[in-house]
Protein backbone atom coordinates (compact mmCIF):
# COMPACT_ATOMS: atom_id res chain seq x y z
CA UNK A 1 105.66 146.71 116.11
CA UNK A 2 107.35 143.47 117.04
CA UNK A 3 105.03 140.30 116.42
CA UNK A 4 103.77 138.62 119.40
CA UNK A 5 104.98 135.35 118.13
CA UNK A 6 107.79 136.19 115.86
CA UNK A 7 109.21 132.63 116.75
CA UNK A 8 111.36 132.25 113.63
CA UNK A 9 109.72 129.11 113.11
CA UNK A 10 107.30 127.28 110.14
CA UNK A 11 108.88 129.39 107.70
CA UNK A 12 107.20 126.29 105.58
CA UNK A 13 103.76 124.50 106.22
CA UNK A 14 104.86 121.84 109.13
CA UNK A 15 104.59 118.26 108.39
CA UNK A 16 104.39 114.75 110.50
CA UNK A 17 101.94 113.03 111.94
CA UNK A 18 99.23 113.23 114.19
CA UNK A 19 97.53 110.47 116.00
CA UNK A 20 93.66 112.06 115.68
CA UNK A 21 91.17 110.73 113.17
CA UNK A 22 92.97 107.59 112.79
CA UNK A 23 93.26 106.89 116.61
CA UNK A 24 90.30 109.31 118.07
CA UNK A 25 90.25 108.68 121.64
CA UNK A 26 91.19 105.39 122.32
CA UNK A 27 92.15 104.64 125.85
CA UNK A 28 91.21 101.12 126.83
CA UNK A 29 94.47 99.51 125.54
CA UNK A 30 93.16 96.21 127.54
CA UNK A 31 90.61 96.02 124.78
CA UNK A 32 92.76 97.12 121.77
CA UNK A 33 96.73 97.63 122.65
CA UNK A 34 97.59 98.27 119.14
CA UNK A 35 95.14 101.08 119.07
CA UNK A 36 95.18 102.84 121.75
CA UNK A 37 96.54 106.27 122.32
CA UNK A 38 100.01 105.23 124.56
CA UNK A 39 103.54 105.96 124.61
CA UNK A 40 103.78 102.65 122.62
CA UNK A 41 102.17 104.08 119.88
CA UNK A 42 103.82 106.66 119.67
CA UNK A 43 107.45 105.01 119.36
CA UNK A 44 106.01 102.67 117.10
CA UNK A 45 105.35 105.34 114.80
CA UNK A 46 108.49 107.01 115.49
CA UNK A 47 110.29 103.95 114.74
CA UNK A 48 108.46 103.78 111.32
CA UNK A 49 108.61 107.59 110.71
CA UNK A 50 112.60 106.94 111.14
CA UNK A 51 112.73 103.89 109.11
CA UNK A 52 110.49 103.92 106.07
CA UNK A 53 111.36 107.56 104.66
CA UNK A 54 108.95 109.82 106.13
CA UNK A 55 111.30 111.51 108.06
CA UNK A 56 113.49 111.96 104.83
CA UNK A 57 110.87 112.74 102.68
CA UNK A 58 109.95 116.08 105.31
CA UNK A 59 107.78 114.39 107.46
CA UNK A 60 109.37 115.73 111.21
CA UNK A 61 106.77 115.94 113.98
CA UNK A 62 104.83 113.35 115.43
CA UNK A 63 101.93 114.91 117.40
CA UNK A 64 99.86 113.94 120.51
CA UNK A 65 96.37 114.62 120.44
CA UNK A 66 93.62 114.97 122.88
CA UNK A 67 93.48 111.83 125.59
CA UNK A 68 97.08 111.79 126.69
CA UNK A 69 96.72 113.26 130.23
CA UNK A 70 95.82 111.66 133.41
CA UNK A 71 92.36 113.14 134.84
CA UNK A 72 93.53 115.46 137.05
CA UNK A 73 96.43 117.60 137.44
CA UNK A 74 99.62 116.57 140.03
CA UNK A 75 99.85 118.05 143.76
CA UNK A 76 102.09 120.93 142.04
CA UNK A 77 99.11 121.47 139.57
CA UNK A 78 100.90 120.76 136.41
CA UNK A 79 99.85 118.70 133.98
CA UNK A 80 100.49 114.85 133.66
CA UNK A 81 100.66 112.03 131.13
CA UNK A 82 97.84 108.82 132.27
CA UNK A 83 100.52 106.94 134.33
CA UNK A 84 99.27 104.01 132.78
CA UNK A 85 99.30 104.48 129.14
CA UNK A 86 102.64 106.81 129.17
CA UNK A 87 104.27 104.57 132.28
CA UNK A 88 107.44 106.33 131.23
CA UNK A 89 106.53 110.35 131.05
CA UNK A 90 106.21 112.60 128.20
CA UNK A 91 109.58 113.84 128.74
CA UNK A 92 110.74 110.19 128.36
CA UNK A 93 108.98 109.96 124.93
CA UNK A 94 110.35 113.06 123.51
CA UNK A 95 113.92 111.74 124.30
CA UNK A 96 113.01 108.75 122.14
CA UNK A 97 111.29 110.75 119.80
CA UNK A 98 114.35 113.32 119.13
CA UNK A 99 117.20 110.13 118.97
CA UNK A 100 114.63 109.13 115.86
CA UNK A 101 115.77 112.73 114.48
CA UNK A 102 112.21 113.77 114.73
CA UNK A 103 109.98 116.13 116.77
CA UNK A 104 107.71 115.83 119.47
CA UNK A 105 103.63 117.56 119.59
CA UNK A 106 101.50 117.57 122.31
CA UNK A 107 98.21 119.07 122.58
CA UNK A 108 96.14 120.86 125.20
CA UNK A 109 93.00 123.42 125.26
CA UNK A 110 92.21 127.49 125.87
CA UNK A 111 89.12 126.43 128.16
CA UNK A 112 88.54 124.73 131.41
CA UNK A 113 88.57 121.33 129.69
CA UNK A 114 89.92 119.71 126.36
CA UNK A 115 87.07 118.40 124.04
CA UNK A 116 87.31 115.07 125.69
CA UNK A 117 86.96 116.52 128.94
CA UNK A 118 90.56 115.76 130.58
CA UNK A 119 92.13 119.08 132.30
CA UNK A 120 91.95 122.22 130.22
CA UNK A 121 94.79 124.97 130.74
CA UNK A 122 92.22 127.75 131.20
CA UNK A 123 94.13 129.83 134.04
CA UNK A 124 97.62 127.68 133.86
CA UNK A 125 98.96 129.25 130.62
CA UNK A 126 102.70 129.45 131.87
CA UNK A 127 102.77 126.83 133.96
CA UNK A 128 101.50 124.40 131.09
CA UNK A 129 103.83 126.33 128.84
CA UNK A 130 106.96 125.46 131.03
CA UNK A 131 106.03 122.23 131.75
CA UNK A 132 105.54 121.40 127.88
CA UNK A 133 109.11 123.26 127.52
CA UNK A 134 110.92 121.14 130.56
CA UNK A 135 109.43 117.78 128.26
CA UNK A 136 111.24 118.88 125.46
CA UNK A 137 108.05 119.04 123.27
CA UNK A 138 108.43 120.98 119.85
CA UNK A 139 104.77 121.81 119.24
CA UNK A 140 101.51 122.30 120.86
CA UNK A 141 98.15 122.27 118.89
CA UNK A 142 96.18 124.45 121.61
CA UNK A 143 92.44 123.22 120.90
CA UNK A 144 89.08 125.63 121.93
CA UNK A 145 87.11 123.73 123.75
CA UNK A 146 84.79 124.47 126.58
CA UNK A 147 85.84 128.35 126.98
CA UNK A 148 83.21 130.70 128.84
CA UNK A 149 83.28 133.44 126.42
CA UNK A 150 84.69 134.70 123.03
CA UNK A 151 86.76 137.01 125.30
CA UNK A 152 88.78 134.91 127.23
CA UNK A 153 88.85 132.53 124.44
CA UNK A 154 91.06 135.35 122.21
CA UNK A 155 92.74 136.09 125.77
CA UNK A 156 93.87 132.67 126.28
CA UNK A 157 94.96 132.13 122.58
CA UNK A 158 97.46 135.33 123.51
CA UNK A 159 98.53 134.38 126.33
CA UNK A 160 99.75 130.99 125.71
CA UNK A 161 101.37 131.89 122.55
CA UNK A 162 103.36 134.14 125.10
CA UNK A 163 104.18 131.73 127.47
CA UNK A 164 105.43 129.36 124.86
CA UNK A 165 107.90 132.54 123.78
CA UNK A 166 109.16 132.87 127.35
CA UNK A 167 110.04 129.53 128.00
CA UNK A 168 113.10 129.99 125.43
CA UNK A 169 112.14 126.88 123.92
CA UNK A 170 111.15 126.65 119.97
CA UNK A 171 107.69 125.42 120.29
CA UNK A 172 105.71 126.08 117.46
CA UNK A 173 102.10 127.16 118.06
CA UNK A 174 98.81 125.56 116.45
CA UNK A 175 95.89 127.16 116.89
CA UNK A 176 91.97 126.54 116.77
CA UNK A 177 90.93 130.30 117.61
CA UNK A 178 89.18 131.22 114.00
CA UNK A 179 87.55 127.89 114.19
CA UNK A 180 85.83 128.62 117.43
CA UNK A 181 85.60 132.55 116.53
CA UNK A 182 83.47 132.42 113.37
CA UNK A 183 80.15 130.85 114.21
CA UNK A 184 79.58 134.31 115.70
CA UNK A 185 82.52 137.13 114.19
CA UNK A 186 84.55 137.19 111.57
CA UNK A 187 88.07 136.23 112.71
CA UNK A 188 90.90 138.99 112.75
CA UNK A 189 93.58 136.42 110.59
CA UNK A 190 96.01 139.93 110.93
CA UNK A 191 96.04 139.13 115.00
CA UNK A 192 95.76 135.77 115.09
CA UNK A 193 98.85 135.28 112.69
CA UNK A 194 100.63 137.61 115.07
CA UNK A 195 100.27 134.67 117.95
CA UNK A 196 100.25 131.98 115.48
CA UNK A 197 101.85 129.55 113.25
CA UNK A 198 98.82 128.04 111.62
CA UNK A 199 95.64 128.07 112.91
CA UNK A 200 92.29 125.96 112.01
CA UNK A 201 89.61 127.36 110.05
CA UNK A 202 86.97 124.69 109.69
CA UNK A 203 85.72 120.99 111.09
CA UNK A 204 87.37 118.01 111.84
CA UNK A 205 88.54 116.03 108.54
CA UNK A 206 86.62 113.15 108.15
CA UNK A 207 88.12 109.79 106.23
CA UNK A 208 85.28 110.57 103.65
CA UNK A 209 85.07 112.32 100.37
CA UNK A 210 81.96 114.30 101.77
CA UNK A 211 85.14 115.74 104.24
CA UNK A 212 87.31 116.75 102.07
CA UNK A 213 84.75 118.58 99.38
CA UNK A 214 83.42 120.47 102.17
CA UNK A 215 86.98 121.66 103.11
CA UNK A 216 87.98 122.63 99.59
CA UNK A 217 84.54 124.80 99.07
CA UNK A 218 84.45 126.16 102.46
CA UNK A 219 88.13 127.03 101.31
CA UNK A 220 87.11 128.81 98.00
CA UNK A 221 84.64 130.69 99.50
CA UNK A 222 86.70 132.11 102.02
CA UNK A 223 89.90 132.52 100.16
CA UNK A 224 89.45 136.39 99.51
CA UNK A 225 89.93 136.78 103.39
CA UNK A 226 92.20 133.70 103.91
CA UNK A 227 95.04 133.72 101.46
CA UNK A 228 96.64 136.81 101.14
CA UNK A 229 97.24 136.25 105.30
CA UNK A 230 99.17 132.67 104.61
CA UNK A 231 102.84 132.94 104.81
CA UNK A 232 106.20 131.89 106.14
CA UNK A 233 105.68 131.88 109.95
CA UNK A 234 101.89 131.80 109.48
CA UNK A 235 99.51 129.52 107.66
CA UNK A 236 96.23 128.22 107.30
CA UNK A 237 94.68 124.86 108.54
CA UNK A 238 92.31 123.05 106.73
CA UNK A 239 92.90 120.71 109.12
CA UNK A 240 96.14 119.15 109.70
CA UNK A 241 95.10 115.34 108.58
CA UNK A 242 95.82 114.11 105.68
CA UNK A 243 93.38 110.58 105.62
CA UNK A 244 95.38 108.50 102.80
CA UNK A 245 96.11 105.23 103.59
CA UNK A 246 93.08 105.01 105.52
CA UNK A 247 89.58 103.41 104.32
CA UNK A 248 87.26 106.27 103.12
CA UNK A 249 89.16 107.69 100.28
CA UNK A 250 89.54 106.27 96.56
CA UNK A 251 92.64 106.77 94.70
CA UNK A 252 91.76 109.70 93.05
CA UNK A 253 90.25 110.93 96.05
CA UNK A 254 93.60 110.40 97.68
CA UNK A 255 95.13 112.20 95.03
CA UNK A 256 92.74 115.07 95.16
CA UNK A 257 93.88 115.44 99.05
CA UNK A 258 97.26 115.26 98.70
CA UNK A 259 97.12 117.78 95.37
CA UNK A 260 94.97 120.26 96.91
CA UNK A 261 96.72 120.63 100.18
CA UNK A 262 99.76 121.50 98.40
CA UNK A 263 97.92 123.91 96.45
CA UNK A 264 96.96 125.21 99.73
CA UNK A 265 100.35 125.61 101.17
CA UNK A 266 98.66 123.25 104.18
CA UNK A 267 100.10 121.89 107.05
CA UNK A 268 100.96 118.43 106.30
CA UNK A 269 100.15 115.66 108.95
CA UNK A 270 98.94 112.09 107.93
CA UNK A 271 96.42 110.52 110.05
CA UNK A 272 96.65 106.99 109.23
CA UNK A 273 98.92 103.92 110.37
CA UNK A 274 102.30 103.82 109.25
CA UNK A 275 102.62 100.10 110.39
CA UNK A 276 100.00 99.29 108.12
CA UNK A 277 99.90 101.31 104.81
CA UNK A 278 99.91 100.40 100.99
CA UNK A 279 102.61 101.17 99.09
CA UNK A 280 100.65 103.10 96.62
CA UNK A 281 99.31 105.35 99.74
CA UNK A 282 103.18 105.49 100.90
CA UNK A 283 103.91 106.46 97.58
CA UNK A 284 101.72 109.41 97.21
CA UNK A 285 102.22 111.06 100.78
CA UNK A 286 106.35 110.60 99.88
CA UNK A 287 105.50 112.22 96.79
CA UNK A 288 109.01 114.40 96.34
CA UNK A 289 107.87 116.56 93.37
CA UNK A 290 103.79 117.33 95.31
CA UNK A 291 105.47 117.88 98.75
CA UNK A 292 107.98 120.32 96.93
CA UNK A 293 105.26 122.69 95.76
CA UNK A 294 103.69 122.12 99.49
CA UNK A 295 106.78 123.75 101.21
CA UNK A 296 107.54 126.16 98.37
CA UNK A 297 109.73 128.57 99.90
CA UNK A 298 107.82 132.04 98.37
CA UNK A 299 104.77 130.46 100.82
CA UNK A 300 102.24 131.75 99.14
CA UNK A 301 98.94 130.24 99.27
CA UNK A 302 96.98 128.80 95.84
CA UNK A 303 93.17 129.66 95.12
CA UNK A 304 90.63 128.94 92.84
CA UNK A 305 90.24 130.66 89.42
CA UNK A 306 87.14 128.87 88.16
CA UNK A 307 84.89 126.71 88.58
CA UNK A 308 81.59 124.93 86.61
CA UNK A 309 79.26 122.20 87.26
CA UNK A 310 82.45 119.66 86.58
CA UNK A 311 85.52 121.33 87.02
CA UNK A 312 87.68 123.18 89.62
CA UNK A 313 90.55 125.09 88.35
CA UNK A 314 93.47 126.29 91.09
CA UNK A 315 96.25 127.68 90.88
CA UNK A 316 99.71 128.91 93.46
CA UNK A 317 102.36 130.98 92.34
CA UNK A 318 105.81 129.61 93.41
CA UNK A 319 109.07 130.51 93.53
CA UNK A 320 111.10 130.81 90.14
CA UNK A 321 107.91 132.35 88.62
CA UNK A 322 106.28 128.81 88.46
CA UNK A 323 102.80 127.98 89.02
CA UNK A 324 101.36 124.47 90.39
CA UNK A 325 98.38 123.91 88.39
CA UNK A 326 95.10 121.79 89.77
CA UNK A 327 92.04 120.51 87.55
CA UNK A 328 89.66 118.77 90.02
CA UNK A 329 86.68 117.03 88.34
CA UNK A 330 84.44 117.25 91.21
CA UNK A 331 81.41 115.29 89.24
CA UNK A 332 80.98 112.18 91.15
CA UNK A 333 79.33 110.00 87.91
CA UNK A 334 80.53 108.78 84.97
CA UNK A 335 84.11 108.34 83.16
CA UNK A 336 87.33 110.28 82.85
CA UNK A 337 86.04 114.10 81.51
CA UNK A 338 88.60 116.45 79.97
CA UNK A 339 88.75 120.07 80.88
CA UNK A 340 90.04 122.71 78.00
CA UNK A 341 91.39 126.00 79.23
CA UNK A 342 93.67 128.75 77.80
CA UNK A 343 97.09 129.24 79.16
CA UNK A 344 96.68 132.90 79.32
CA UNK A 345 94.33 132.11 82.33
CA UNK A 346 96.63 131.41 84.42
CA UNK A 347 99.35 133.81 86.86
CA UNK A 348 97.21 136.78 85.53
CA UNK A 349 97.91 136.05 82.03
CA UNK A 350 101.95 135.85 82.98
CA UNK A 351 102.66 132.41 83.54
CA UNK A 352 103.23 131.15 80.56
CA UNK A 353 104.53 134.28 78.48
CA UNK A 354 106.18 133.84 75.94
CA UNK A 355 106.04 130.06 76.70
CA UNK A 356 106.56 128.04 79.39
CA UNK A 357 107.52 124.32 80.22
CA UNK A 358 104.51 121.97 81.85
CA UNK A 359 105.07 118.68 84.04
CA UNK A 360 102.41 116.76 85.52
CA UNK A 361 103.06 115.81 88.78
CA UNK A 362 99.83 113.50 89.71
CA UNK A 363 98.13 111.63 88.99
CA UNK A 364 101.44 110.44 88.08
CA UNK A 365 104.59 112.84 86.74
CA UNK A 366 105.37 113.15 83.04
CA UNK A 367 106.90 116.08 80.70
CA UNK A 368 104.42 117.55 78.64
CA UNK A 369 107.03 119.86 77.10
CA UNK A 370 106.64 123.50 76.00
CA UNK A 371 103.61 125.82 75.43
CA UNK A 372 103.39 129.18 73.85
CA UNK A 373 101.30 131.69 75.77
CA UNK A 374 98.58 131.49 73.88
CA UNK A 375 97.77 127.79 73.66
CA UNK A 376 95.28 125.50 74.71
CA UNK A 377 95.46 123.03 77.49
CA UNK A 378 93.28 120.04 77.46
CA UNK A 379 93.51 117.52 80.89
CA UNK A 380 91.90 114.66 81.06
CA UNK A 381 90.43 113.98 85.04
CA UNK A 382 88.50 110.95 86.65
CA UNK A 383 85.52 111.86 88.31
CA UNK A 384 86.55 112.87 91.86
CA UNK A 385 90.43 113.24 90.75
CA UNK A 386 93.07 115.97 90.50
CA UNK A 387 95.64 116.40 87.62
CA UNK A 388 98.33 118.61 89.47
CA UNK A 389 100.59 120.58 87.15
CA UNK A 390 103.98 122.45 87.49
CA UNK A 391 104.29 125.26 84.85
């Protein structure tokens, strides 16, 4: 059987950026113009994305979120951009975006209307398809918003991952569907990877630590139906945003995020403003040695081994018969705690035999040199921080 959506594309977790939780939906750019969700944004970012090393460092799309359209749909019934905040046209934007050497997203939704009520593609599946294709747009994050039924929800999930394939144009395909699915049935991740290239599994990422906790249990508790589906061409979402360089996160929060969703083999977009970000917060999301294990080419996805009232202990099998290695203190008192574990815990007792070399990689990366098989490990972690190891 020939996938639905055998597109050849995300044979890694995608990466960029994404306007949403930074920007929500901000259209009064009277009130703030630096804010406000606009085709000058969006260059601005580009420009930055170009110019400061995301781009280099892997970091190729640059998405469009909800609040982009104009309230209605043209005479012809397509789609349009607000003529006022996108003067130029979406195809305009995606010319500037591509001459920055980076990719265009857009977004639209399954139902009648998107979640902030501007014109769903409910029953104008190819047309939106084509019309995102004649912009030049590389991506579409395809929300589930305001559908009448779980029915024609799963209906229009297939049939705009269809439309996308006949345009010809590599688009690839984000998807909300077991988001919207599992209040009521348990999603079928075998058909839903057949349409998609990553798909959402859980709430909206907050730029709190509450936010990403709930995200990493829902994750654990899930992962015996979630991970062995993750893949090249398919992966899931935790949601998309990464929300360092923001306000709600402390350093080792940060450093939990940006550990974690490597461990996760997670899309990567950053949610924050790249005119405005530390250098420590540039630092980490530019990470070389995190965002390696992140778009590991064996795509497998990590999981949790254990876990007590303190610690978390994950683990993801990479190429070369490595392993990246998490120890999450998720105690939210006190000092630094360290966490003693055998190394014949970890790959199923094969990682590290006979011996093996470990590197830390965050908080910050060092050599720790070589183990036998059956030795100890002892990591020391701050109370809401990651250690991330390569072994």
């Amino acid at each position: 059987a020939v996938l639905a959506l055998d597109n050849g594309l995300a044979r890694t977790p995608p990466m960029g950026w994404l306007h949403w939780e930074r920007f929500l939906c901000a259209t009064d750019c009277a009130a703030d113009p630096r804010s406000c969700v606009s085709e000058k944004l969006f260059m601005e970012m580009a420009d930055r994305m170009a110019a400061d090393g995301w781009r280099d460092a892997g970091y190729e799309f640059i998405c469009i979120d909800d609040c982009w359209m104009a309230p209605t749909r043209d005479e012809q019934g397509r789609l349009q951009a607000d003529p006022k905040r996108f003067p130029s046209g979406i195809r305009r934007l995606a010319d500037y975006v591509h001459s920055k050497g980076l990719k265009l997203g857009i977004y639209s939704d399954v139902g009648k209307k998107t979640c902030a009520g501007f014109p769903g593609s409910y029953n104008h599946y190819d047309l939106d398809a084509q019309t995102f294709a004649s912009w030049g747009v590389d991506l579409l994050k395809f929300d589930g918003c305001n559908s009448d039924s779980l029915e024609l929800l799963a209906e229009g999930y297939r049939l705009m991952s269809l439309a996308l394939n006949r345009t010809g144009r590599s688009i690839v395909y984000s998807c909300e569907w077991p988001f919207y699915l599992r209040p009521v049935q348990q999603p079928n991740y075998t058909e839903i990877r057949q349409y998609c290239n990553h798909w959402r599994n859980f709430y909206d990422v907050y730029d709190s630590w509450s936010s990403i906790k709930s995200i990493l249990d829902w994750t654990a508790l899930h992962q015996d139906t979630i991970v062995k589906i993750a893949g090249p061409g398919g992966w899931n979402d935790p949601d998309m945003a990464l929300v360092i360089g923001n306000f709600g996160l402390s350093w080792d929060q940060s450093v939990t995020q940006m550990a974690m969703w490597a461990i996760m083999a997670a899309p990567l977009f950053m949610s924050n403003d790249l005119r405005h970000i530390s250098p420590e917060a540039k630092c980490l999301l530019q990470n070389k040695e995190v965002i390696a294990i992140n778009q590991d080419p064996l795509g497998k996805q990590g999981y949790q081994l254990f876990k007590d009232k303190s610690f978390q202990l994950w683990e993801r099998p990479l190429s070369g018969r490595a392993y990246a290695v998490a120890v999450l203190n998720h105690q939210e008192i006190g000092g630094p705690q360290n966490f003693t574990f055998s190394l014949t815990f970890l790959g199923n007792g094969l990682a590290c035999n006979p011996a093996c070399n470990i590197r830390q990689v965050l908080p910050a990366s060092r050599d720790w040199g070589v183990y036998s098989w059956i030795s100890s490990l002892s990591v020391e972690v701050n109370p809401t921080g990651t250690v991330l190891l390569k072994v």
